[in-house]
PDB file of N, CA and C in Angstrom:
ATOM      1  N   UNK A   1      10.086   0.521  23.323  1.00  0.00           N
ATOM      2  CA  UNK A   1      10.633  -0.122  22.141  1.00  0.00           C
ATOM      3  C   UNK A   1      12.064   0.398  21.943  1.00  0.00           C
ATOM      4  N   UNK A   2      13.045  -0.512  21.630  1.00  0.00           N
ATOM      5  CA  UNK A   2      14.444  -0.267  21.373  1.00  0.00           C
ATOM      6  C   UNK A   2      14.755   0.409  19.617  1.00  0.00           C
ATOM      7  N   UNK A   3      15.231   1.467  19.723  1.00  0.00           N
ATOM      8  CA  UNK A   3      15.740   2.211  18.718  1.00  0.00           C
ATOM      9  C   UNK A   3      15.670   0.942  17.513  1.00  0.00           C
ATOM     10  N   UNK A   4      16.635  -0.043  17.833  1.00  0.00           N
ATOM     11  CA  UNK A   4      17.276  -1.141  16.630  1.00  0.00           C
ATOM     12  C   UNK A   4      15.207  -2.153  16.257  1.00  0.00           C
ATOM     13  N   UNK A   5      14.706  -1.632  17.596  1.00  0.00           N
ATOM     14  CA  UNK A   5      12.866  -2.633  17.299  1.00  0.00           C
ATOM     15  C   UNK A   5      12.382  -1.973  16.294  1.00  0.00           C
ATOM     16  N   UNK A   6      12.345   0.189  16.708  1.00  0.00           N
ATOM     17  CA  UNK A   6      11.580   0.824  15.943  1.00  0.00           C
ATOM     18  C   UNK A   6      12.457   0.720  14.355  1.00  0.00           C
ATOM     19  N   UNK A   7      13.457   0.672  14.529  1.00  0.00           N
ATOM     20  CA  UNK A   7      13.987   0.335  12.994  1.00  0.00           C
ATOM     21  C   UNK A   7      13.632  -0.408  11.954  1.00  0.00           C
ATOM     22  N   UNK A   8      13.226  -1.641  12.353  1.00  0.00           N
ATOM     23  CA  UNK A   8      12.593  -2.851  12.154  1.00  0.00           C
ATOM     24  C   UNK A   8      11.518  -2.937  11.920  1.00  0.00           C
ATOM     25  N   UNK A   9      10.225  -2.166  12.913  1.00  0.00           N
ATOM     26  CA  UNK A   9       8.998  -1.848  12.581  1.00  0.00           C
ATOM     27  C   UNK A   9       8.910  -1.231  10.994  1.00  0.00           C
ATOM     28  N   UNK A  10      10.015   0.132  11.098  1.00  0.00           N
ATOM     29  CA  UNK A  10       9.837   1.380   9.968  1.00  0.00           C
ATOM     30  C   UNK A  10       9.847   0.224   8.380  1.00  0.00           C
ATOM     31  N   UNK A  11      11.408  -0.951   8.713  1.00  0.00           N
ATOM     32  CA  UNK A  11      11.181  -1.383   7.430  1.00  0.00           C
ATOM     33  C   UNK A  11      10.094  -2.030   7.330  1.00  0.00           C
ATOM     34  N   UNK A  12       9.432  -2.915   8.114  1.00  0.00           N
ATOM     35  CA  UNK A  12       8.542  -3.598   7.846  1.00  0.00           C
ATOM     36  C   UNK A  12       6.993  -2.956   7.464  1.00  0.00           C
ATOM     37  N   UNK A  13       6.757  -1.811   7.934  1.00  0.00           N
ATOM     38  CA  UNK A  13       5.986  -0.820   7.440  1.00  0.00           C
ATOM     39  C   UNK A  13       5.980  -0.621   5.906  1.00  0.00           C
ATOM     40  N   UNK A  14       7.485   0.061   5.588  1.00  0.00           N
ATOM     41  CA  UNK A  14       7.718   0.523   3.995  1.00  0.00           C
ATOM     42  C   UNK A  14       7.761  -0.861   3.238  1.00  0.00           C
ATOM     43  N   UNK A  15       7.853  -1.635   3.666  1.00  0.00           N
ATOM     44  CA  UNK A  15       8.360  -3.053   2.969  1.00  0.00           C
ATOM     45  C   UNK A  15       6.485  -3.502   2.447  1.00  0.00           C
ATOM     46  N   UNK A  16       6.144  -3.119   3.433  1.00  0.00           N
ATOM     47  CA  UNK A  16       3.896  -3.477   3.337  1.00  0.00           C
ATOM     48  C   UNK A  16       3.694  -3.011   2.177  1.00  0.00           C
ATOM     49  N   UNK A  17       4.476  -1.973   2.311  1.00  0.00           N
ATOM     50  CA  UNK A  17       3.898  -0.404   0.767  1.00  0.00           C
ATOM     51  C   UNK A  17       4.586  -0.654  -0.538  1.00  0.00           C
ATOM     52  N   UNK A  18       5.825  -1.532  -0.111  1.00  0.00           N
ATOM     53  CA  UNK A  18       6.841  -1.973  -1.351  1.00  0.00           C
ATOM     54  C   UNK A  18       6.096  -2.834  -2.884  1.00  0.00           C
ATOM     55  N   UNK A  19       4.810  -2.611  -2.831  1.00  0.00           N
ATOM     56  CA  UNK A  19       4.360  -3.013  -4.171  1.00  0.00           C
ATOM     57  C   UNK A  19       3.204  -2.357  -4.948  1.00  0.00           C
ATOM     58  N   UNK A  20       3.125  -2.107  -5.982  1.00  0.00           N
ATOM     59  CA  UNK A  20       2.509  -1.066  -6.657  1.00  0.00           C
ATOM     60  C   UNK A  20       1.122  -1.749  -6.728  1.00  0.00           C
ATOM     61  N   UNK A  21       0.475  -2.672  -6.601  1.00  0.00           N
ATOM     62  CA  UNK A  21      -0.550  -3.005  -5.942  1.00  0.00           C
ATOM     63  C   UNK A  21      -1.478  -2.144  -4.971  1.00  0.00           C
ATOM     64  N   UNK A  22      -0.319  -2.817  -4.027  1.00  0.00           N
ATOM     65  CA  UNK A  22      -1.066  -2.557  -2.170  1.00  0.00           C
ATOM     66  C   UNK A  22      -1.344  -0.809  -2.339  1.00  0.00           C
ATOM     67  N   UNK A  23      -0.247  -0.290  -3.141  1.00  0.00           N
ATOM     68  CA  UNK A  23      -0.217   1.557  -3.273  1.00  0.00           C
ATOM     69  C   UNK A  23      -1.249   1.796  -3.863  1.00  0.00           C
ATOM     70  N   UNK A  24      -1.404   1.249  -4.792  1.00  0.00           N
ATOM     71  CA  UNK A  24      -2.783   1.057  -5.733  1.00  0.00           C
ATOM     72  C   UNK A  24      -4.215   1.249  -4.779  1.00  0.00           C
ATOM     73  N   UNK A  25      -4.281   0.590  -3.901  1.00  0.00           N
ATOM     74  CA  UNK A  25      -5.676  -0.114  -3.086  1.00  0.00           C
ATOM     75  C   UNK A  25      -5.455   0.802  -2.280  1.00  0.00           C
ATOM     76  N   UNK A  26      -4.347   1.507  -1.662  1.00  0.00           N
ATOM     77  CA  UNK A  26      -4.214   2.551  -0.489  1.00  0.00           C
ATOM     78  C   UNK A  26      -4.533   3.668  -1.093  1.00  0.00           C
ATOM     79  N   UNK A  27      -4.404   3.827  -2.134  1.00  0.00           N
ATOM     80  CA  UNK A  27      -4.550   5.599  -3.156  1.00  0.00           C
ATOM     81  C   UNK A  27      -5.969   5.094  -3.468  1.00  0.00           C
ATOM     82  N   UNK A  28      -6.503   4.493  -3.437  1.00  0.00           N
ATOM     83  CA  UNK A  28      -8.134   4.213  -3.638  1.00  0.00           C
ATOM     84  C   UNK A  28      -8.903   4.150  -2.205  1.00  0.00           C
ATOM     85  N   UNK A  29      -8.340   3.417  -1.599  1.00  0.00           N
ATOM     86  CA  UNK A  29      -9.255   3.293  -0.229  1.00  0.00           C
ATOM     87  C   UNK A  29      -9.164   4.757   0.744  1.00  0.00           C
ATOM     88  N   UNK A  30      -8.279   5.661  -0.146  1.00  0.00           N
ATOM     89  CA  UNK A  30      -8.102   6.984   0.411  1.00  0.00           C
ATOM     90  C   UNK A  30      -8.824   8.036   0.002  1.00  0.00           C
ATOM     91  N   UNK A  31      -9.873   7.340  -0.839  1.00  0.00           N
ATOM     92  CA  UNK A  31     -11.426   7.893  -1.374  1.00  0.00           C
ATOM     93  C   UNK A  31     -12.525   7.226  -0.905  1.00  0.00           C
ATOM     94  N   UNK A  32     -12.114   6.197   0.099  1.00  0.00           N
ATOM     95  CA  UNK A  32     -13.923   5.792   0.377  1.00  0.00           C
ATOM     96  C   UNK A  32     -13.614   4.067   0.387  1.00  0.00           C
ATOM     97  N   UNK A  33     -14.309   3.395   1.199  1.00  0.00           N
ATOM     98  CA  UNK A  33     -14.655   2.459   1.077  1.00  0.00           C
ATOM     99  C   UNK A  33     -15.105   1.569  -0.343  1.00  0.00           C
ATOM    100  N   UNK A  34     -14.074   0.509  -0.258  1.00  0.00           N
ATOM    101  CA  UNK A  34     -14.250  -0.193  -1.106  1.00  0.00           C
ATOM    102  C   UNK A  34     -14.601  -1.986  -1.412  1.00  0.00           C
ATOM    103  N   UNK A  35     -15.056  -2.922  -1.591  1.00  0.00           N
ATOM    104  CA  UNK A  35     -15.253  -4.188  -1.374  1.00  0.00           C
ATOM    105  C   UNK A  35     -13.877  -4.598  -2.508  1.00  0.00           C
ATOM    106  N   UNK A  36     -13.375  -5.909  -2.404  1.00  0.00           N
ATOM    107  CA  UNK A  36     -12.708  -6.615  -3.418  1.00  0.00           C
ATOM    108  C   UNK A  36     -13.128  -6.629  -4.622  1.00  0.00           C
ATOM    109  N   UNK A  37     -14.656  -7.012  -4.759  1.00  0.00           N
ATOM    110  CA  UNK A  37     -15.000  -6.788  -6.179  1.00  0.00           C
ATOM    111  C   UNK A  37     -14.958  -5.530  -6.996  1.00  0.00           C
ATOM    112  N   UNK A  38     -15.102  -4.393  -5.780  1.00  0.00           N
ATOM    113  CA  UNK A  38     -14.947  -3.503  -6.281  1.00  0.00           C
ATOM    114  C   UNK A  38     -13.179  -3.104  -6.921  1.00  0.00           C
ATOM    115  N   UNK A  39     -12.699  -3.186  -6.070  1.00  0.00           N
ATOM    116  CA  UNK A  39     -11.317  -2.731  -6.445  1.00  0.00           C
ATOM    117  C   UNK A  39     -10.247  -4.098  -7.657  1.00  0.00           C
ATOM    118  N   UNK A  40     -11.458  -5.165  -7.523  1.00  0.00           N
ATOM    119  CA  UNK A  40     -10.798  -5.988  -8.854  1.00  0.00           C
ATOM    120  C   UNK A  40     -11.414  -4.741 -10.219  1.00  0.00           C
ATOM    121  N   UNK A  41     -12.618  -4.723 -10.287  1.00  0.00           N
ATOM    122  CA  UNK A  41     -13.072  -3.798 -11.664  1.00  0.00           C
ATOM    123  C   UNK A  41     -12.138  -2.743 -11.666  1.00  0.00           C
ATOM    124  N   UNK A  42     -12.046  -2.048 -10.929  1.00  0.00           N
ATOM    125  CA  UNK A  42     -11.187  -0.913 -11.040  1.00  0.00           C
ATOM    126  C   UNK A  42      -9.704  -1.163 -11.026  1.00  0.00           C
ATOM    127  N   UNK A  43      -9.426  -2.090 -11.316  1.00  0.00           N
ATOM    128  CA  UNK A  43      -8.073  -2.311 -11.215  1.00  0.00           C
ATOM    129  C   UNK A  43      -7.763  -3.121 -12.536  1.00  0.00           C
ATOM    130  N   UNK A  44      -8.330  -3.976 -12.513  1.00  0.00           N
ATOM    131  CA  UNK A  44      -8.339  -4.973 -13.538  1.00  0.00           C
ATOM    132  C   UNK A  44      -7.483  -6.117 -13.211  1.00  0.00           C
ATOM    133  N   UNK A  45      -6.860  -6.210 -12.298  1.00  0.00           N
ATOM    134  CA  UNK A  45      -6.262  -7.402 -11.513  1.00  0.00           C
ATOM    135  C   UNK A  45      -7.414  -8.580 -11.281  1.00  0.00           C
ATOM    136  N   UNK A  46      -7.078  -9.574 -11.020  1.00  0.00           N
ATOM    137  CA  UNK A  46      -7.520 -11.020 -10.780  1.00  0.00           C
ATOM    138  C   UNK A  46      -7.971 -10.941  -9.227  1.00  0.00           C
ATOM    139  N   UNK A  47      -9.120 -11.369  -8.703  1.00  0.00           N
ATOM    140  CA  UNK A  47      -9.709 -11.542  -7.743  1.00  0.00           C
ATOM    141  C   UNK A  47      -8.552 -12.226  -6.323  1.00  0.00           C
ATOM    142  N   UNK A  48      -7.922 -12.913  -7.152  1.00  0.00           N
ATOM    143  CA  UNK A  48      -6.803 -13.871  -6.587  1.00  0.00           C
ATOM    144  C   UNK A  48      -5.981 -12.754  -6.025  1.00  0.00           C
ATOM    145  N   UNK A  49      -5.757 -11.823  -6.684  1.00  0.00           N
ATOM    146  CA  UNK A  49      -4.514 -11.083  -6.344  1.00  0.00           C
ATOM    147  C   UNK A  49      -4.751  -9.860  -5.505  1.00  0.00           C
ATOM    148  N   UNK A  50      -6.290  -9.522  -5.761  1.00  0.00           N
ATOM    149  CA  UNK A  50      -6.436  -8.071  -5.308  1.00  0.00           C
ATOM    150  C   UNK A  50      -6.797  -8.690  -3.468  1.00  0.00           C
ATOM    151  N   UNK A  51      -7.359  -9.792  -3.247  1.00  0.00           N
ATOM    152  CA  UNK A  51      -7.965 -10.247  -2.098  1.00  0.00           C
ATOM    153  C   UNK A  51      -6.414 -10.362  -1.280  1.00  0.00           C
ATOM    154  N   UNK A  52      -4.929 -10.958  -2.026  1.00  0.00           N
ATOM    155  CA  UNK A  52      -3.901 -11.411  -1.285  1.00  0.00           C
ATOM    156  C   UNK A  52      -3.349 -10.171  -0.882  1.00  0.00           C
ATOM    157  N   UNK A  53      -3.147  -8.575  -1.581  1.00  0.00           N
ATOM    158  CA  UNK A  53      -2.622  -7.907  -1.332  1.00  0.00           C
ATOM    159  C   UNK A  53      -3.793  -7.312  -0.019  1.00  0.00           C
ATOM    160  N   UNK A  54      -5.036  -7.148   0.124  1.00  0.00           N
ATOM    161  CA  UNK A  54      -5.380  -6.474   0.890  1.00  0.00           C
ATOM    162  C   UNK A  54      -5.250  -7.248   2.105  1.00  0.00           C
ATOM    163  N   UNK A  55      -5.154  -8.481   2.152  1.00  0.00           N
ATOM    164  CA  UNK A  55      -5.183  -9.304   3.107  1.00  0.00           C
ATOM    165  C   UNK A  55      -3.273  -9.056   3.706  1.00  0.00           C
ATOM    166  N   UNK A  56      -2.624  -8.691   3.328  1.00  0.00           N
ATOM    167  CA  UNK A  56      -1.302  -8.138   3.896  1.00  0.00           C
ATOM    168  C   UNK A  56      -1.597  -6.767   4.259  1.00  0.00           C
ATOM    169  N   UNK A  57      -2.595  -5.826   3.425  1.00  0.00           N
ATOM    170  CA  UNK A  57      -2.620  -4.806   4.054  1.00  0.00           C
ATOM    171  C   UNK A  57      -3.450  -4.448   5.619  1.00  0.00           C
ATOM    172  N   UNK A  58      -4.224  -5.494   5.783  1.00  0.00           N
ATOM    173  CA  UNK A  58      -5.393  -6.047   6.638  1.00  0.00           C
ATOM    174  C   UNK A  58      -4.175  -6.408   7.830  1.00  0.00           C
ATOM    175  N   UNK A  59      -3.314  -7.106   7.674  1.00  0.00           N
ATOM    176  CA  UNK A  59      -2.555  -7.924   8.741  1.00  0.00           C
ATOM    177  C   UNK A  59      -1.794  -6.973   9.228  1.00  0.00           C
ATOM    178  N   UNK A  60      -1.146  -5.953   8.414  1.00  0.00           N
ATOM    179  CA  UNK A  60      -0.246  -5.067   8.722  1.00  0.00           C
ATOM    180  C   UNK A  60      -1.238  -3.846   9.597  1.00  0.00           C
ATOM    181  N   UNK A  61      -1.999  -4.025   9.443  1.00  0.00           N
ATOM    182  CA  UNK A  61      -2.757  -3.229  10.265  1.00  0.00           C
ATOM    183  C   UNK A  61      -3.043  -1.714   9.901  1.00  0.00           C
ATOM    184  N   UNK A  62      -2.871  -1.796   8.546  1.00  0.00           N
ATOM    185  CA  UNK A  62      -3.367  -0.674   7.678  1.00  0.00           C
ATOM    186  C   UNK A  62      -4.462  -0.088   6.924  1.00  0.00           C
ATOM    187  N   UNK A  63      -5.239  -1.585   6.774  1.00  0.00           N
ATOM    188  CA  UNK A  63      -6.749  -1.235   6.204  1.00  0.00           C
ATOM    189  C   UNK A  63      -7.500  -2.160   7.256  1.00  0.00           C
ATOM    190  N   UNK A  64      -8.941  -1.870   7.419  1.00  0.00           N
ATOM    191  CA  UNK A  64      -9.102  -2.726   8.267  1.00  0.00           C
ATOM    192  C   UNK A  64     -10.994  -2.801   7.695  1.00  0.00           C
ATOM    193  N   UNK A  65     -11.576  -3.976   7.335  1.00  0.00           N
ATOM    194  CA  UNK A  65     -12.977  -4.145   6.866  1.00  0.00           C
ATOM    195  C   UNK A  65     -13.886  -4.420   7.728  1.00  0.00           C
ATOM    196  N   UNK A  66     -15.021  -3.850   7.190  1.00  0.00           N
ATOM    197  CA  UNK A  66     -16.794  -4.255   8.081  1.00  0.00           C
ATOM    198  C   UNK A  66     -17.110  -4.434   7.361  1.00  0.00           C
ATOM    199  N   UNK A  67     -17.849  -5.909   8.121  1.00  0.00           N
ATOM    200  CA  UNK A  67     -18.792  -6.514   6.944  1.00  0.00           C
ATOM    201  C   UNK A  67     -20.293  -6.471   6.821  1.00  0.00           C
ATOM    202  N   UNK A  68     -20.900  -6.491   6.112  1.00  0.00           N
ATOM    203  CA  UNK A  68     -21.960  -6.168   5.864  1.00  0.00           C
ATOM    204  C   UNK A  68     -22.628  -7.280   5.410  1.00  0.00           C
ATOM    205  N   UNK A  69     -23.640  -7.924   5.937  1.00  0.00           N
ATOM    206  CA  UNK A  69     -23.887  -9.160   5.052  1.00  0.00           C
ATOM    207  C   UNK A  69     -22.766  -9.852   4.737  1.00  0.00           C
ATOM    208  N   UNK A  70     -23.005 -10.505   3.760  1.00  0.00           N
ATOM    209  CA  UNK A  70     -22.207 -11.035   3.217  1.00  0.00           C
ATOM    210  C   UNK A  70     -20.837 -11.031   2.723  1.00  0.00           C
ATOM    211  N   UNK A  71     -20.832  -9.075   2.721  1.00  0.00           N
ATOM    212  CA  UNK A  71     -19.641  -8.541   2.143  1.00  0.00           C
ATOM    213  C   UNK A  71     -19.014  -7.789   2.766  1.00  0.00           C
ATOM    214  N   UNK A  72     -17.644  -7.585   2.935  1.00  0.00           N
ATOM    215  CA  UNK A  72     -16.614  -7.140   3.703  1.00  0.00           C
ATOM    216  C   UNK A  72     -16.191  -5.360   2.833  1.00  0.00           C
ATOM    217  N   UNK A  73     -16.336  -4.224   3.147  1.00  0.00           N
ATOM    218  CA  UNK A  73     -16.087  -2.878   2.571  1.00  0.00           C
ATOM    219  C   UNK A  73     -14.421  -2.712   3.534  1.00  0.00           C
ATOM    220  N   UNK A  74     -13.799  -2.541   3.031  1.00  0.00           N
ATOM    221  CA  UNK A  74     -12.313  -1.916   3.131  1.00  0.00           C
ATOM    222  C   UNK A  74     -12.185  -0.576   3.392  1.00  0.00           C
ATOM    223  N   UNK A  75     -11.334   0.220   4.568  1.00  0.00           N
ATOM    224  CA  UNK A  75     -11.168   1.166   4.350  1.00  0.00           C
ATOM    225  C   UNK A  75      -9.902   1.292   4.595  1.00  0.00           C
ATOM    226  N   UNK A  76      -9.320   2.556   5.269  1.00  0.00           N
ATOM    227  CA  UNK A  76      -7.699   2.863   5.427  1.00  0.00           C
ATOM    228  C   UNK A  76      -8.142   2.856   7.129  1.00  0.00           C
ATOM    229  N   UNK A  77      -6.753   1.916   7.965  1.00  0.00           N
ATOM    230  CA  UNK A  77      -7.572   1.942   9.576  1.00  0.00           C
ATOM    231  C   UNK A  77      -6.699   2.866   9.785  1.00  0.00           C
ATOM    232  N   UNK A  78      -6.111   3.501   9.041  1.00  0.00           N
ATOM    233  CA  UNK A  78      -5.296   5.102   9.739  1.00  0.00           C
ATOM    234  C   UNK A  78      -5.402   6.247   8.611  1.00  0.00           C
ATOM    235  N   UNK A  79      -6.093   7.324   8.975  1.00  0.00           N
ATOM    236  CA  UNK A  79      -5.754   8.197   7.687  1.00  0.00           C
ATOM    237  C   UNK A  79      -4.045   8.748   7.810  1.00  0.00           C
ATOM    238  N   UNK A  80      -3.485   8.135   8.717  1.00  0.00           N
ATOM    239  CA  UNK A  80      -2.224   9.108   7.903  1.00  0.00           C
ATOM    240  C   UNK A  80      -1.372   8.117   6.998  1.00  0.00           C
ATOM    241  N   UNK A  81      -1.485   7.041   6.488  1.00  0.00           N
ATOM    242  CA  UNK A  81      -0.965   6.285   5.946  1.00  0.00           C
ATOM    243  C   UNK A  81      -0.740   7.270   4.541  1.00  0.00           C
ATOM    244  N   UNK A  82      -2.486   8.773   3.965  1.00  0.00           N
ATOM    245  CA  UNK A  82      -1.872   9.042   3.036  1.00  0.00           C
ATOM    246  C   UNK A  82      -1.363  10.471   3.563  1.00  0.00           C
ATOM    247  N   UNK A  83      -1.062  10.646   4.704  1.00  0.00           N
ATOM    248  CA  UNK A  83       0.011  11.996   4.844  1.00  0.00           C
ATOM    249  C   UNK A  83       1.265  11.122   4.420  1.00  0.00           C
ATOM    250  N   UNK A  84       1.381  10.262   5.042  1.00  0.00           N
ATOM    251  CA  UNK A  84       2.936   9.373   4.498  1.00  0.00           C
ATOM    252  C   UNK A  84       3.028   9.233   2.942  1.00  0.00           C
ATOM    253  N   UNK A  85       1.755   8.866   2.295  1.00  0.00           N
ATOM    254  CA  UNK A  85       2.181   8.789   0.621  1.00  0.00           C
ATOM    255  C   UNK A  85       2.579  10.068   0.110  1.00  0.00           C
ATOM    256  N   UNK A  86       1.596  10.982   0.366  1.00  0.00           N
ATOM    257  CA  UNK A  86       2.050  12.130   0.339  1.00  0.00           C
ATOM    258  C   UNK A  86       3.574  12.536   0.570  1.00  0.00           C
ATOM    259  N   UNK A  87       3.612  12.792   1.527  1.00  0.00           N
ATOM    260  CA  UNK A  87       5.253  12.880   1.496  1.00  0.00           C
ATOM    261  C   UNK A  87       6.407  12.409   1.088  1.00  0.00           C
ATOM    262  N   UNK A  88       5.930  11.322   0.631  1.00  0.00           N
ATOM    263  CA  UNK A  88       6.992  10.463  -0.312  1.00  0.00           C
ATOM    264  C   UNK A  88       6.903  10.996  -1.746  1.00  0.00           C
ATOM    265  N   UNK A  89       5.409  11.041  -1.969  1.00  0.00           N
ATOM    266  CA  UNK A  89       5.254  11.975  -3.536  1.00  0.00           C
ATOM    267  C   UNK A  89       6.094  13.159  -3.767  1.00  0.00           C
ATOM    268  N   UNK A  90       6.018  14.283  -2.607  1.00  0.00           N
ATOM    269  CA  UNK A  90       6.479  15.478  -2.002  1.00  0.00           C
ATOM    270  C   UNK A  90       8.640  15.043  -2.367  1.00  0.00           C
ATOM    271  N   UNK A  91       8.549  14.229  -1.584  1.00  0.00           N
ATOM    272  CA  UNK A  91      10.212  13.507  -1.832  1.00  0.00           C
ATOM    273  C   UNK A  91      10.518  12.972  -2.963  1.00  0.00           C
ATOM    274  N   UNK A  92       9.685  12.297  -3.765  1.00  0.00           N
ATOM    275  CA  UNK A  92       9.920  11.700  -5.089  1.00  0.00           C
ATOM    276  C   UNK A  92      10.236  12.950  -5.809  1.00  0.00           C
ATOM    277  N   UNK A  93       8.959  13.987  -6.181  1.00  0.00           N
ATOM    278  CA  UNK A  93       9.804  14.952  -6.795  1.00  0.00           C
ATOM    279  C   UNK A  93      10.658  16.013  -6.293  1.00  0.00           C
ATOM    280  N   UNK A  94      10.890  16.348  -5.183  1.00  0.00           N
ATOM    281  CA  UNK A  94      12.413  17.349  -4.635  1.00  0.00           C
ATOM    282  C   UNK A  94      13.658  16.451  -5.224  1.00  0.00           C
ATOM    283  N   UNK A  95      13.596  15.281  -5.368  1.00  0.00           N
ATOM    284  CA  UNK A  95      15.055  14.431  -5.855  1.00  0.00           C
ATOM    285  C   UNK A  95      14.944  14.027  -7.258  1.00  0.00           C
ATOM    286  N   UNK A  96      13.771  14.643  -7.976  1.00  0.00           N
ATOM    287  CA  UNK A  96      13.732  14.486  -9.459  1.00  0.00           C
ATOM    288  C   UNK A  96      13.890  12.807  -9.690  1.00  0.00           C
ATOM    289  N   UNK A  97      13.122  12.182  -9.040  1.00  0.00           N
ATOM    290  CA  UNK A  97      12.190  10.620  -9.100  1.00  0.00           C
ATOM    291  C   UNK A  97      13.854  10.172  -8.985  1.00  0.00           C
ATOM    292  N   UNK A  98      14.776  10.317  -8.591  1.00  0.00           N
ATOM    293  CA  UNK A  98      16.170   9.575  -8.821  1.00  0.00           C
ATOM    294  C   UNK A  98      16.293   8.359  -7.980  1.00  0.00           C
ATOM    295  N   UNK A  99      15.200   8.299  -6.947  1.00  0.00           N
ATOM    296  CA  UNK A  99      14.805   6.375  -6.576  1.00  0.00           C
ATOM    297  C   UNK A  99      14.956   5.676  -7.728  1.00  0.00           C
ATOM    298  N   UNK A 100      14.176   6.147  -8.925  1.00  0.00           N
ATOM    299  CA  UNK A 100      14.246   5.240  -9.717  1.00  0.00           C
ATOM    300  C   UNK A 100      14.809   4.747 -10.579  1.00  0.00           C
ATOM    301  N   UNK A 101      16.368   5.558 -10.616  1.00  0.00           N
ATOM    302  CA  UNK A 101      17.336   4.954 -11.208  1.00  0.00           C
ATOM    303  C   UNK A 101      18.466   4.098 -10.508  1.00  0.00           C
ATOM    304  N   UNK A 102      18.157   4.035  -9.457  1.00  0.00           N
ATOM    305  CA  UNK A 102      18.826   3.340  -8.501  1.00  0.00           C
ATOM    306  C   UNK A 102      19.233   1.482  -8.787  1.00  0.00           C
ATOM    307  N   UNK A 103      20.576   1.251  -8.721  1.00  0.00           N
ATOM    308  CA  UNK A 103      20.738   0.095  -9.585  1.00  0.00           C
ATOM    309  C   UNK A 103      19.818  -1.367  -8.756  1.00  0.00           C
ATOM    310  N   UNK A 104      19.814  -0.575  -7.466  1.00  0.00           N
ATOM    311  CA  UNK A 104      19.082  -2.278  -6.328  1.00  0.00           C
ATOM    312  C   UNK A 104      17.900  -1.934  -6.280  1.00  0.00           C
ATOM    313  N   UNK A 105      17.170  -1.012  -6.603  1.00  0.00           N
ATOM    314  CA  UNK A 105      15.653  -0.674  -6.467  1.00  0.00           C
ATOM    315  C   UNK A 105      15.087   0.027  -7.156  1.00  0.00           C
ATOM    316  N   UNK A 106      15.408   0.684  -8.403  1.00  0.00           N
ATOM    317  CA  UNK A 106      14.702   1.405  -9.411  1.00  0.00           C
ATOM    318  C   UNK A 106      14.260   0.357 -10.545  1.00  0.00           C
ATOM    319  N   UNK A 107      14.158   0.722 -11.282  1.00  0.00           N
ATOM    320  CA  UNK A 107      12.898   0.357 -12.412  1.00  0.00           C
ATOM    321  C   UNK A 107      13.970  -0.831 -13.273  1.00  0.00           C
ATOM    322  N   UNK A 108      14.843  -0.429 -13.243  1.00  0.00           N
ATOM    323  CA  UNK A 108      15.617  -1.534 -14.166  1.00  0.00           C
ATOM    324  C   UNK A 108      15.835  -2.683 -13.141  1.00  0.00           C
ATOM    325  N   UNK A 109      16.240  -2.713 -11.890  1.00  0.00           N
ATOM    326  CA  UNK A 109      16.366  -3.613 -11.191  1.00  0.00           C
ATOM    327  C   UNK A 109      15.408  -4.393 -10.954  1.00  0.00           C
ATOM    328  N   UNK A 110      13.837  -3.662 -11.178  1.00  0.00           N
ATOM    329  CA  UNK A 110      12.650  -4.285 -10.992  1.00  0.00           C
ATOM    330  C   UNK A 110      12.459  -5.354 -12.118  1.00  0.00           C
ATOM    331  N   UNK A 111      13.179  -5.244 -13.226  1.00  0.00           N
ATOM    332  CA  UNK A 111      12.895  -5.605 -14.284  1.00  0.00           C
ATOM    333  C   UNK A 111      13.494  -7.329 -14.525  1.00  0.00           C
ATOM    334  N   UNK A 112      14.055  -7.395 -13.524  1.00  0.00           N
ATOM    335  CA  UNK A 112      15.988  -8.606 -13.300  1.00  0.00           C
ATOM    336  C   UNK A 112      14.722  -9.622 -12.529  1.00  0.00           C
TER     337      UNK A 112
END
């Protein structure tokens, strides 16, 4: 793979994680197997929404389900997805959360 490919991969990786959702379902599925219904109750999101985000996390090749009967259980198809959250947590606070004042990607920009 060419330096400028793996570049491309990395954003498209962080870009998977770029919604507080999918982080949501990854900081949960990093306790155990979970079904959609399950992670709609616990979330309180719409069936609609919790099925679209895992289904990007599914494609990206980050969670990956067995089904059981009828029903499909979710897990994480890599555990280091949370050494990576981790370390971003680890980075969020050494820079005193200052991502999030950032005028193209912090919290006010989220807001536009």
């Amino acid at each position: 793979m060419t330096p400028l490919a793996e570049t491309q991969a990395a954003v498209s990786l962080f870009h998977s994680l770029a919604d507080h959702t999918r982080i949501a379902i990854v900081r949960r599925l990093a306790s155990g197997e979970a079904r959609v219904s399950d992670l709609v109750r616990e979330t309180g999101l719409a069936q609609s929404t919790i099925s679209e985000h895992v289904a990007c996390l599914r494609d990206c090749g980050l969670v990956a389900g067995r089904p059981e009967g009828r029903q499909v259980f979710y897990a994480l198809a890599h555990p280091e997805l949370i050494d990576l959250l981790s370390a971003a947590e680890t980075l969020l606070a050494a820079t005193g959360y200052r991502v999030d004042l950032c005028s193209t990607y912090g919290a006010e920009a989220r807001k536009r």
